[in-house]
Protein backbone atom coordinates (compact mmCIF):
# COMPACT_ATOMS: atom_id res chain seq x y z
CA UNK A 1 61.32 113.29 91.66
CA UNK A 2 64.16 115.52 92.11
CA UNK A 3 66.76 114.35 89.64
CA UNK A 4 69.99 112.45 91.02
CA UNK A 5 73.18 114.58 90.99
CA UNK A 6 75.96 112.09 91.43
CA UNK A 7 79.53 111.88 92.67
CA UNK A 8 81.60 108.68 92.30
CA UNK A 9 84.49 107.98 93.78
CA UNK A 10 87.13 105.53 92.97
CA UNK A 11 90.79 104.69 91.62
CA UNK A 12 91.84 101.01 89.73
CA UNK A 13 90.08 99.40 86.83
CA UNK A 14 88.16 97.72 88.84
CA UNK A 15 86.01 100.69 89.45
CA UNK A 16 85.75 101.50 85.95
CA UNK A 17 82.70 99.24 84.53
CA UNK A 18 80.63 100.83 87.59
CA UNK A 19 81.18 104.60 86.41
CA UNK A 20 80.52 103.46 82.93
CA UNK A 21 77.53 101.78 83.56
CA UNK A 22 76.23 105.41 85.28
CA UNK A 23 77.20 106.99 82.12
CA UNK A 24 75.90 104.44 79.76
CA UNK A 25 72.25 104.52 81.45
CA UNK A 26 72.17 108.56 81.34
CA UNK A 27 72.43 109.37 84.72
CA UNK A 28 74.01 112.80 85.61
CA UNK A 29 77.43 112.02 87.06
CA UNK A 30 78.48 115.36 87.71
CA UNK A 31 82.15 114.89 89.01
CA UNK A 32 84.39 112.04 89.91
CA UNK A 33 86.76 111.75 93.14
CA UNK A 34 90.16 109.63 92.43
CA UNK A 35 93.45 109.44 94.22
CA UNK A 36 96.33 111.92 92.52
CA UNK A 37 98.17 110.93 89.51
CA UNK A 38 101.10 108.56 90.37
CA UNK A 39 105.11 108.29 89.49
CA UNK A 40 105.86 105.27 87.13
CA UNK A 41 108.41 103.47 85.06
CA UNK A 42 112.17 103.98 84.53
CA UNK A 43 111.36 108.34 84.04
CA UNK A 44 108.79 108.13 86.89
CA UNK A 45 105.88 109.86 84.44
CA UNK A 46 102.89 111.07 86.24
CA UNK A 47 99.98 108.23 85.16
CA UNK A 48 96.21 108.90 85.86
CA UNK A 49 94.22 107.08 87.51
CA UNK A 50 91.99 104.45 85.30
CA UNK A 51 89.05 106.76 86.65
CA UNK A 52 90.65 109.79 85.90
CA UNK A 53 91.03 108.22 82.42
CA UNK A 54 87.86 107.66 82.17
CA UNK A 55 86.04 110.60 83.63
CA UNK A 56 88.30 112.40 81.50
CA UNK A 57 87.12 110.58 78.20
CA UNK A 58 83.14 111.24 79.17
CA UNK A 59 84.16 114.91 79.93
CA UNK A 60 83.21 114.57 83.67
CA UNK A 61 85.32 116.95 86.29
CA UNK A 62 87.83 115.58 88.47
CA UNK A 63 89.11 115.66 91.91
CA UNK A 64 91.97 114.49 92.91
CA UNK A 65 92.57 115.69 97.00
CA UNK A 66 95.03 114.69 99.19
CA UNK A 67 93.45 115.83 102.23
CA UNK A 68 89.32 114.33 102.36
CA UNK A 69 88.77 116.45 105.36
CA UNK A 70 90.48 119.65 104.07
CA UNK A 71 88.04 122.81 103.95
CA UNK A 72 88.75 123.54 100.32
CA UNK A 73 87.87 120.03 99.30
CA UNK A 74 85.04 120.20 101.50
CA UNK A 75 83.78 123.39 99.99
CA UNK A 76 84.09 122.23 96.15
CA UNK A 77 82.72 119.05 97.05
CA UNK A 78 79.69 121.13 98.40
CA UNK A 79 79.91 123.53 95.35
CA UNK A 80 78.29 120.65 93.10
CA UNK A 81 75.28 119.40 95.65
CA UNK A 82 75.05 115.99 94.86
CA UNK A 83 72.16 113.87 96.33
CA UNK A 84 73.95 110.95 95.95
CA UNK A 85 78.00 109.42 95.95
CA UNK A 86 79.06 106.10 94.71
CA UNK A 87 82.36 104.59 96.34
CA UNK A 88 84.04 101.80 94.65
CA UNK A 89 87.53 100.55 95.50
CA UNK A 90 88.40 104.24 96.59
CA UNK A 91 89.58 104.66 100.46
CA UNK A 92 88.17 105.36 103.83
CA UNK A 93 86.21 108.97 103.79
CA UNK A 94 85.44 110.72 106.83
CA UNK A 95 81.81 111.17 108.14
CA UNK A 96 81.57 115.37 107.04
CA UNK A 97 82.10 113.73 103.03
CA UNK A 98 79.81 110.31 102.89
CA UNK A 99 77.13 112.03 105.25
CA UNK A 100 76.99 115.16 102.77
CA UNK A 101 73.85 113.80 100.21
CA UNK A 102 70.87 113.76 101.39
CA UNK A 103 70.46 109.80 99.64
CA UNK A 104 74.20 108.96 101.01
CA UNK A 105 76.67 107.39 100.05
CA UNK A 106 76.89 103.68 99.37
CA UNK A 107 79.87 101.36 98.21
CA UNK A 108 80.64 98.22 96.28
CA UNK A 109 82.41 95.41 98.06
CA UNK A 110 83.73 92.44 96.44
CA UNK A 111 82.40 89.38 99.03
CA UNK A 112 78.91 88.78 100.50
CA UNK A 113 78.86 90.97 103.60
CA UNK A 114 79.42 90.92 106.84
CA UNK A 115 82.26 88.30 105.41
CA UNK A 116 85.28 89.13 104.30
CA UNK A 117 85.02 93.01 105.09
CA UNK A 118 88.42 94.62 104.80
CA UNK A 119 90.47 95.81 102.11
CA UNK A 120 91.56 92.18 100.03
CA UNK A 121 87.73 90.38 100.14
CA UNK A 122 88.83 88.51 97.04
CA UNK A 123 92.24 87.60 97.64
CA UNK A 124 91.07 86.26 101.22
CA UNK A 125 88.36 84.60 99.95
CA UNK A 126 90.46 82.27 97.57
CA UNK A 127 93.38 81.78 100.09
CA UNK A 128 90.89 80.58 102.19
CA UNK A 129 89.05 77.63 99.88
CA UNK A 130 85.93 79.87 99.58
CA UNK A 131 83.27 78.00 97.15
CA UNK A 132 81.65 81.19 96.11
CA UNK A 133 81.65 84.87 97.17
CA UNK A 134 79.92 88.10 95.54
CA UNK A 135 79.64 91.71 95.77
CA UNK A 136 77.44 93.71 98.42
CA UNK A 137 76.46 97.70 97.88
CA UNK A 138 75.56 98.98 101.36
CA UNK A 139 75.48 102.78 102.90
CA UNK A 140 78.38 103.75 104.38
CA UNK A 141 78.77 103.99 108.24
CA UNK A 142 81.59 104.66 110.93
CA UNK A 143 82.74 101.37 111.06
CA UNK A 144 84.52 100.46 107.94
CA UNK A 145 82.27 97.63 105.88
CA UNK A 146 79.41 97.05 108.04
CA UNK A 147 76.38 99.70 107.21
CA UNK A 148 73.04 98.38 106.12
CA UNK A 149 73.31 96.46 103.06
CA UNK A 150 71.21 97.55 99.97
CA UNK A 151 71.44 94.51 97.40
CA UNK A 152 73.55 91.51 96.93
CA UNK A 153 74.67 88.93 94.48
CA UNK A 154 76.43 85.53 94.62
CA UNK A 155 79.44 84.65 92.31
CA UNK A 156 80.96 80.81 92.12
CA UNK A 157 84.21 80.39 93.03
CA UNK A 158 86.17 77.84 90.36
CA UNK A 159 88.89 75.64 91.64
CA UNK A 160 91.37 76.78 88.85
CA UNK A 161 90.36 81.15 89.98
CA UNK A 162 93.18 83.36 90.88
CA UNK A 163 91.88 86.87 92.44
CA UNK A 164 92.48 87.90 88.76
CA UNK A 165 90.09 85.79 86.95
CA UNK A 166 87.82 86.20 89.90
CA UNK A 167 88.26 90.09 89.97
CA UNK A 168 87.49 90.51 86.37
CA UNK A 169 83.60 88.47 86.79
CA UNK A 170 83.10 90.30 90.03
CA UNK A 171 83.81 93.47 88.52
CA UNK A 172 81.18 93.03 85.96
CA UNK A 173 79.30 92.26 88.42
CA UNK A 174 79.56 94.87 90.44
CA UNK A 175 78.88 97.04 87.63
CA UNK A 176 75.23 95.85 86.90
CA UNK A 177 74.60 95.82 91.15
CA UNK A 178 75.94 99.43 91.17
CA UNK A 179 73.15 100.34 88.61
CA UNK A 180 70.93 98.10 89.80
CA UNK A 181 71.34 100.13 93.50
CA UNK A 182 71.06 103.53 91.93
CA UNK A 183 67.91 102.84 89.99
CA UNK A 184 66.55 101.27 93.41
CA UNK A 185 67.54 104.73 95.50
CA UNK A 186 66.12 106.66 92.63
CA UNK A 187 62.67 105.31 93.23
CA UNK A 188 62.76 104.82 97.00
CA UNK A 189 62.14 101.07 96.20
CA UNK A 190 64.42 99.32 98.55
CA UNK A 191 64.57 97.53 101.72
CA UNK A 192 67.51 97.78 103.69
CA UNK A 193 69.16 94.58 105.78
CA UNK A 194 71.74 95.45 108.41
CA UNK A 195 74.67 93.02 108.83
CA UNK A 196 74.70 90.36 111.83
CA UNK A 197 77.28 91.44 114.55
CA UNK A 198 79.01 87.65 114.16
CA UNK A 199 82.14 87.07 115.71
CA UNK A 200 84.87 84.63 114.10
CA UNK A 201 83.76 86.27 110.45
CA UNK A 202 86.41 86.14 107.82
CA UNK A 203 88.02 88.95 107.55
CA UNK A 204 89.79 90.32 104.95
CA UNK A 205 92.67 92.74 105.83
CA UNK A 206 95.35 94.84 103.57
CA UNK A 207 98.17 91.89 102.48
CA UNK A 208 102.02 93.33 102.74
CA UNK A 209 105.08 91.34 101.43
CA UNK A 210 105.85 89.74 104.51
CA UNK A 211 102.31 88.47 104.42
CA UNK A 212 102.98 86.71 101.26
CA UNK A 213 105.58 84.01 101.78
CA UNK A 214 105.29 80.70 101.19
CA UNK A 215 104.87 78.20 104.62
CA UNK A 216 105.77 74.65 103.71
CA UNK A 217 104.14 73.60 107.13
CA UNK A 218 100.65 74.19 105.74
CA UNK A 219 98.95 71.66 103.54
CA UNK A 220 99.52 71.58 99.87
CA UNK A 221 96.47 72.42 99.18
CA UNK A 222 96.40 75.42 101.53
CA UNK A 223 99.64 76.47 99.56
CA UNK A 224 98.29 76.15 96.26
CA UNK A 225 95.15 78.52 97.52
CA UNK A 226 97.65 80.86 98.54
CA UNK A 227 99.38 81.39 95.48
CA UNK A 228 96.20 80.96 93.32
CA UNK A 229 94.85 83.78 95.93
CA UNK A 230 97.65 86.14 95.63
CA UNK A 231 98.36 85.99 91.37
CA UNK A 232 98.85 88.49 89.83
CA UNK A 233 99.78 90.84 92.60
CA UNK A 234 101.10 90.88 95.21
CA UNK A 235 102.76 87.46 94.42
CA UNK A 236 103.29 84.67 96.71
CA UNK A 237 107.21 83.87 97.12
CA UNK A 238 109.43 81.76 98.56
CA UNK A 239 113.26 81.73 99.00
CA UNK A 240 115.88 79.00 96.92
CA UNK A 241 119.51 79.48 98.26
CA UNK A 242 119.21 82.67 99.01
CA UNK A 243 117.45 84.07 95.92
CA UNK A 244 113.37 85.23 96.21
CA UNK A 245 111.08 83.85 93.43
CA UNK A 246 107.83 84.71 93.04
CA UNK A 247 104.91 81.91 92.36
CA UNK A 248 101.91 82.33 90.41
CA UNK A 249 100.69 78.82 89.70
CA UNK A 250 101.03 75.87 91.02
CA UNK A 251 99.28 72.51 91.69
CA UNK A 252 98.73 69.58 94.72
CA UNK A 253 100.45 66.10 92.98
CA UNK A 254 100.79 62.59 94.24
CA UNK A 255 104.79 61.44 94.35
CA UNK A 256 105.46 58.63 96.56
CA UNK A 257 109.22 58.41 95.80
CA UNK A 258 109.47 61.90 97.09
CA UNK A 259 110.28 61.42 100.85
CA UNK A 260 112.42 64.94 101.69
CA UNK A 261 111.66 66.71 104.73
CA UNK A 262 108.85 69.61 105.45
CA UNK A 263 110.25 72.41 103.09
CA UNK A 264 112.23 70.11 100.87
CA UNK A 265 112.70 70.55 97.26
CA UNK A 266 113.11 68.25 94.25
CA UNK A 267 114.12 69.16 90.62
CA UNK A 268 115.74 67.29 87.52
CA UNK A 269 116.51 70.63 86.14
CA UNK A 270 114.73 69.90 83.09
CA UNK A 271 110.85 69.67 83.65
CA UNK A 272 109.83 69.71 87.66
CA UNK A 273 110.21 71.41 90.56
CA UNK A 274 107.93 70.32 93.87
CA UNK A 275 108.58 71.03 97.33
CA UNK A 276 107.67 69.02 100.32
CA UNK A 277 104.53 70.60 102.32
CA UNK A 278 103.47 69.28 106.01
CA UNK A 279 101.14 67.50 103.82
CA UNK A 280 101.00 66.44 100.55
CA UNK A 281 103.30 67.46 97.27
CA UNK A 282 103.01 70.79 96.13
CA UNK A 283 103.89 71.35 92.15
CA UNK A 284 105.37 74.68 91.23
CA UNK A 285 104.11 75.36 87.60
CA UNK A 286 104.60 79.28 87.13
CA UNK A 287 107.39 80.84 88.55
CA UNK A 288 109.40 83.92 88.34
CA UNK A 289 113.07 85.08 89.29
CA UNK A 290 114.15 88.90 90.42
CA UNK A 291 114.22 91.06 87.22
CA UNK A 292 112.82 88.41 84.70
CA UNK A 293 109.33 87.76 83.83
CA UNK A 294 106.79 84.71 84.84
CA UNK A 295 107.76 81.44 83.32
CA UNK A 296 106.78 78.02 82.79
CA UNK A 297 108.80 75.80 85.17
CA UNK A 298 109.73 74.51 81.81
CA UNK A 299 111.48 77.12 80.35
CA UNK A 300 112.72 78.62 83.79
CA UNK A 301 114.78 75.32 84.44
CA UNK A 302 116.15 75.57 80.61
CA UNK A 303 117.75 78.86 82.33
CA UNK A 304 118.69 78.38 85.69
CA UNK A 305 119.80 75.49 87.61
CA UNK A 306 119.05 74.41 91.06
């Protein structure tokens, strides 16, 4: 068999266990594709990638264009005549890059496809109440999420999961499909399943900050899967006399004495803060104020005063 020349593409640490895996099993990764080094903190430092990072530790070239369907990234892309790309939480390409290898290209998606396609599958799928999810690698197509699927694995869902906790199993995960998919297209020995065309899916699209605030008229338990779904970033928040807090835990309680209107809160300033939702009591438990870091409710009250 002609050996596999391979090109991975992707950016956060969430792609990282899948590259390593490649590297840790031999195979011949022979240059990686992530986005260009970013501004940060108070000096606005260039920071790498974590892929860049990493390709960087196992020696492994790096691309970093700005343009996917520029000529001269088209040309160096050519230059190393891979047979094979890996995409994992990288962005769209355009047809002339993931039809270039002759054994495509195939990507990593963090729900069970055709659900939850779209660009937050794991914040959507805990705002939502999901009992479990998982991770899909299927070839890539024109439409964004839905070429034939290759393999797939399940992942439970916990009631206590953020998309943190959750991220960090289904990037593991992810890791050992991502092998498990290579080794598969190595041999030939795999049986492609093309998605349903459902309608009313779940979808899953890109969440901005006006996505994110808090709306009392929804259950308490629909709020408490929206903050659980949006911790650590980008934050659910809500608005207290003007001033914009961010939430990253809280819990559904029983309070019969508390009989406020939708939207309502309640404090004593000492221990508790809970807010009135269309139904039920929601219980904020982790909370944080413009410029300060998350806190307890606890220690947040100690500090400022409702």
């Amino acid at each position: 068999m002609k050996p596999l020349r391979i090109i991975f593409m992707g950016t956060p640490d969430f792609a990282v266990p899948s590259l390593e895996i490649l590297i840790e099993h031999q195979y011949n990764v022979v240059a990686v594709i992530t986005a260009p080094d970013k501004p940060k903190g108070r000096g606005q430092k260039l920071i790498p990638s974590p892929i860049k990072q990493t390709a960087e530790k196992y020696r492994i070239p790096v691309l970093q264009p700005t343009n996917l369907k520029s000529s001269e990234f088209i040309d160096t892309l050519k230059s190393y005549q891979a047979n094979l790309q890996v995409v994992v939480a990288f962005r769209m390409l355009p047809e002339v890059v993931w039809s270039m290898p002759d054994k495509g290209t195939f990507n990593l998606h963090a729900s069970m496809l055709p659900d939850y396609r779209g660009a937050a599958p794991i914040h959507w799928a805990i705002i939502n109440g999901e009992k479990e999810t998982g991770v899909t690698t299927f070839f890539l197509k024109h439409e964004i999420d839905t070429g034939n699927i290759i393999l797939q694995e399940r992942e439970p869902v916990f009631e206590n999961d953020t998309t943190g906790s959750l991220s960090q199993r289904l990037m593991v995960r992810g890791a050992a499909l991502v092998l498990k998919t290579v080794q598969q297209i190595e041999t030939g020995a795999y049986q492609l399943t093309s998605q349903d065309l459902v309608e009313n899916l779940p979808k899953a699209p890109k969440l901005f900050k006006n996505d994110c605030e808090v709306n009392w008229e929804w259950d308490a338990t629909e709020i408490v899967n929206f903050i659980r779904g949006l911790n650590p970033f980008p934050s659910a928040w809500i608005s207290i006399n003007g001033v914009t807090y961010k939430l990253h835990e809280a819990k559904e309680i029983s309070t019969p004495e508390f009989k406020g209107e939708i939207g309502d809160y309640h404090t004593d300033n000492k221990t508790f803060l809970y807010f009135k939702a269309k139904k039920g009591i929601v219980s904020i438990e982790q909370i944080q104020a413009p410029g300060k870091r998350s806190m307890t409710i606890e220690t947040f009250l100690r500090g400022n005063n409702l």
